[in-house]
C-alpha atoms as a PDB file:
ATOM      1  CA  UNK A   1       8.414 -65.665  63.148  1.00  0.00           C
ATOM      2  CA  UNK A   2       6.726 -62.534  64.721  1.00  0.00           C
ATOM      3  CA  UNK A   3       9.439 -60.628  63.690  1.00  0.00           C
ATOM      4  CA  UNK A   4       8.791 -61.286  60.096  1.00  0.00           C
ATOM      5  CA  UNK A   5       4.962 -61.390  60.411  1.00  0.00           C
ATOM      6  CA  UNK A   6       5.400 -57.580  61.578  1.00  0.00           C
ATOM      7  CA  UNK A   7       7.777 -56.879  58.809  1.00  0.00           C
ATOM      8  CA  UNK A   8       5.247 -57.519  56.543  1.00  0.00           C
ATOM      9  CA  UNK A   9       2.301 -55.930  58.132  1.00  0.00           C
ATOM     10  CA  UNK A  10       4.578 -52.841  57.906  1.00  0.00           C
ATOM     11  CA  UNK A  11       5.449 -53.094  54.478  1.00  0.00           C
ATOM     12  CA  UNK A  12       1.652 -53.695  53.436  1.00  0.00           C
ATOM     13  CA  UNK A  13       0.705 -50.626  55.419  1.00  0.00           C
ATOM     14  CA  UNK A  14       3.024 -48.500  53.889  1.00  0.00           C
ATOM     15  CA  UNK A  15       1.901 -49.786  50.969  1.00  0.00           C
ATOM     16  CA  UNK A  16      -1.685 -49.157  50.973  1.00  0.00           C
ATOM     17  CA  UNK A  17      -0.986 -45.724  52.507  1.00  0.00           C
ATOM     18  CA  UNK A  18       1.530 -45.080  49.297  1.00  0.00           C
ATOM     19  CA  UNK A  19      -2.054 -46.119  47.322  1.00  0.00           C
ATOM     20  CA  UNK A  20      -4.355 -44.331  48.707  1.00  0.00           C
ATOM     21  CA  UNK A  21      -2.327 -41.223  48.700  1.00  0.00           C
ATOM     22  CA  UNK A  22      -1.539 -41.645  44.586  1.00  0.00           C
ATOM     23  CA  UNK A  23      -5.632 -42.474  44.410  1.00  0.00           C
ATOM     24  CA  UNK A  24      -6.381 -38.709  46.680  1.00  0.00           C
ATOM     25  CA  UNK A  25      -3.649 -37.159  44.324  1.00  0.00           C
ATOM     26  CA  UNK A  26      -5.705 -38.453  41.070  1.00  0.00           C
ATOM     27  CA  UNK A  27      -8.836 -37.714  42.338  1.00  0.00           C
ATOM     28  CA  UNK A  28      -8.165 -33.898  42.958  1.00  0.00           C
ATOM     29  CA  UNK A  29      -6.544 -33.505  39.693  1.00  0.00           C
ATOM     30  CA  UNK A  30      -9.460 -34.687  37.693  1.00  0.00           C
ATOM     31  CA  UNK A  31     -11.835 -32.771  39.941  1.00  0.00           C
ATOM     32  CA  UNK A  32      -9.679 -29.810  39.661  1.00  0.00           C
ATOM     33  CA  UNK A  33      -9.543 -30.461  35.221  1.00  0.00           C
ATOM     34  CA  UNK A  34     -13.432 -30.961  35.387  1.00  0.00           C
ATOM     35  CA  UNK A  35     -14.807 -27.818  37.188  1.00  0.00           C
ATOM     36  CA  UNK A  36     -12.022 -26.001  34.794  1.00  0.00           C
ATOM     37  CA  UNK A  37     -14.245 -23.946  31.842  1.00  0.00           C
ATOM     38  CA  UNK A  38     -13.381 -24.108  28.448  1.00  0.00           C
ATOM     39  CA  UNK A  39     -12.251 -20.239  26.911  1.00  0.00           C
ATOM     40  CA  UNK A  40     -13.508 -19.497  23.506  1.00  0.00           C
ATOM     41  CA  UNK A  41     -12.471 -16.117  21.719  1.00  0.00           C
ATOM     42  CA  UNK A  42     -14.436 -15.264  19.049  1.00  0.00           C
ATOM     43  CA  UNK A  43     -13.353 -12.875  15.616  1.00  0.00           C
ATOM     44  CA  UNK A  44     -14.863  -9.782  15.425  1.00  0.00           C
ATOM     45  CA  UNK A  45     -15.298  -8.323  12.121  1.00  0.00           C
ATOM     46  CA  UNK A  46     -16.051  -5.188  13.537  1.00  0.00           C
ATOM     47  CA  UNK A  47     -12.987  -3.636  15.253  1.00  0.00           C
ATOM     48  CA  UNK A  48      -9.391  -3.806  13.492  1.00  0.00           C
ATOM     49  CA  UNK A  49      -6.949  -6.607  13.298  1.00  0.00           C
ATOM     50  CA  UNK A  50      -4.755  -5.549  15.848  1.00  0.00           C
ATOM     51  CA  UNK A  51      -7.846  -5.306  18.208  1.00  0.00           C
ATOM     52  CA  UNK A  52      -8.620  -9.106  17.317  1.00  0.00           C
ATOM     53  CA  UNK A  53      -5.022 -10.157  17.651  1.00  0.00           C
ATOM     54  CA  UNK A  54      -4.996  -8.763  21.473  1.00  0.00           C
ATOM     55  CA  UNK A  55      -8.262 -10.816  22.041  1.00  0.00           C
ATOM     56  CA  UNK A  56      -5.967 -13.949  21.261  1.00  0.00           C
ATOM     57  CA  UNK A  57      -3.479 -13.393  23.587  1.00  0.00           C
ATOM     58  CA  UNK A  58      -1.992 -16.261  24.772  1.00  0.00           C
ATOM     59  CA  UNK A  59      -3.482 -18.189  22.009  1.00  0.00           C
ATOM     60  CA  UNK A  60      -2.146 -20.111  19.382  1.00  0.00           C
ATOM     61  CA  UNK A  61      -2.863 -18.668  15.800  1.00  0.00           C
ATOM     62  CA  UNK A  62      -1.701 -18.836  12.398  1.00  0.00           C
ATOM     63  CA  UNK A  63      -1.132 -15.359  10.531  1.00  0.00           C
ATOM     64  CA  UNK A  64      -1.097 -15.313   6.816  1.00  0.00           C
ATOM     65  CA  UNK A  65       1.269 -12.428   5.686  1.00  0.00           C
ATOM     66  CA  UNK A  66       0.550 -10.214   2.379  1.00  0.00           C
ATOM     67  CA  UNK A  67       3.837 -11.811   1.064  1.00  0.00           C
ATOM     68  CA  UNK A  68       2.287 -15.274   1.516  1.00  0.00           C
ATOM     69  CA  UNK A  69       4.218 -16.467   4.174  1.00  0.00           C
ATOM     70  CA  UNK A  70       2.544 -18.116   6.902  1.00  0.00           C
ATOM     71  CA  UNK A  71       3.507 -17.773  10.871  1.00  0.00           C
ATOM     72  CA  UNK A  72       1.805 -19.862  13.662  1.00  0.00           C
ATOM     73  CA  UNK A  73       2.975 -18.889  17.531  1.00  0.00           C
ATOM     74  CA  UNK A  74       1.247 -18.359  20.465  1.00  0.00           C
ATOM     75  CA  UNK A  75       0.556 -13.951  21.054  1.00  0.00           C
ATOM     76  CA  UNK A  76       2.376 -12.706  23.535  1.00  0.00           C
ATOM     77  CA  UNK A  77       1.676  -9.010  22.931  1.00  0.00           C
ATOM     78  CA  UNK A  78      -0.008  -6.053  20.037  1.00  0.00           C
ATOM     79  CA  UNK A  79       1.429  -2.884  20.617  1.00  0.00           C
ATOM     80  CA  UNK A  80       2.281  -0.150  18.441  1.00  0.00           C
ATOM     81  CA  UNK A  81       0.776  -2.094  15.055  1.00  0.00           C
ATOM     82  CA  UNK A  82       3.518  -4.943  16.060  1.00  0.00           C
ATOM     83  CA  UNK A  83       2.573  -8.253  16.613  1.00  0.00           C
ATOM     84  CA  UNK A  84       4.872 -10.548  19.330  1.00  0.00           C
ATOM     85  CA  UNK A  85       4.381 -14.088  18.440  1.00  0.00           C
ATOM     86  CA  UNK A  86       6.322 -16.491  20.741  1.00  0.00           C
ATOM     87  CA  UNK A  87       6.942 -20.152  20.346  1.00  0.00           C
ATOM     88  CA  UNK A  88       6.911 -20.564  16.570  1.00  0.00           C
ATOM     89  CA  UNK A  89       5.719 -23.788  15.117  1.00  0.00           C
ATOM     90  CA  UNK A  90       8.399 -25.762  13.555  1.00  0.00           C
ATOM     91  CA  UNK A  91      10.996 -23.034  14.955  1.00  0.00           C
ATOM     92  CA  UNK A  92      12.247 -24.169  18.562  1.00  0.00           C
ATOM     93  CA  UNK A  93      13.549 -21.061  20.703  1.00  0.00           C
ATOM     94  CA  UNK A  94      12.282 -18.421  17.863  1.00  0.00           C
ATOM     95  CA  UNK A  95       9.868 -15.239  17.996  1.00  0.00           C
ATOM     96  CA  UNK A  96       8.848 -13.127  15.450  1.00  0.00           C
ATOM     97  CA  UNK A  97       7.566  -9.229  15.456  1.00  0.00           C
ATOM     98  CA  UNK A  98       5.130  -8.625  12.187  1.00  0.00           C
ATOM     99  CA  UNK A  99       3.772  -5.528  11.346  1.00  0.00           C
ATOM    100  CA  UNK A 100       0.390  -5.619  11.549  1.00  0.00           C
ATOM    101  CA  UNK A 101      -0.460  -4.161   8.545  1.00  0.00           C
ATOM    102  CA  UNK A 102       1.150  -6.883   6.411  1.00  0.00           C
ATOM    103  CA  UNK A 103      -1.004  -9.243   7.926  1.00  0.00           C
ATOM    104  CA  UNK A 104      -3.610 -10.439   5.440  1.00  0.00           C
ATOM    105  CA  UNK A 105      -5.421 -13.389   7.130  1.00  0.00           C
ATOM    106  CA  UNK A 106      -5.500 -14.888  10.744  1.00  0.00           C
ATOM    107  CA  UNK A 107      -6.627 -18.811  11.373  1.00  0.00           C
ATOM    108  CA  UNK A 108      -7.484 -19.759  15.114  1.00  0.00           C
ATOM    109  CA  UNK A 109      -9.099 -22.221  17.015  1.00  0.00           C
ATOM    110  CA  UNK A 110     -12.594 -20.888  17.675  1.00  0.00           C
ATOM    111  CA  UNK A 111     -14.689 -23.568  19.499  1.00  0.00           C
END
């Protein structure tokens, strides 16, 4: 009978332990998500495309093209009047260079 009676002592101690350690894991994670600040990038009408595309880097945004083609991806890079946009919607395991200057609109989150 004490045997068993110390079994389950055991087992419930483990077990609370096992809670309270999922609890401290929780915890930190929504401290860690709350003290986190919120990055807005804002369009500037005053410096060229390309110049706003590398403020949006590793953004999502949606590029209209002069042919009227749309794009959305995440930028990765602007160099040399290219634009690298990685992870295209609706295209698993695709990327896509555009020329800059065919680039006729861009749509991003703002706020």
């Amino acid at each position: 009978m004490k045997a068993l009676k110390r079994k389950v002592l055991l087992v419930t101690g483990f077990a609370l332990i096992a809670l309270l350690m999922v609890n401290l894991v929780v915890t930190l994670q929504t401290v860690q998500a709350a003290g986190e600040t919120k990055e807005y990038v804002q369009f500037n009408t005053g410096i060229p495309m390309a110049d706003n595309l590398i403020a949006f880097k590793g953004k999502t945004v949606t590029v209209s093209l002069s042919s009227g083609q749309t794009m959305t991806g995440i930028v990765k890079d602007v160099k040399n009047n290219l634009l690298h946009l990685e992870k295209l919607s609706q295209k698993e395991f695709y990327d896509a260079i555009i020329r800059v200057d065919l680039i006729s609109a861009v749509e991003a989150r703002v706020r």
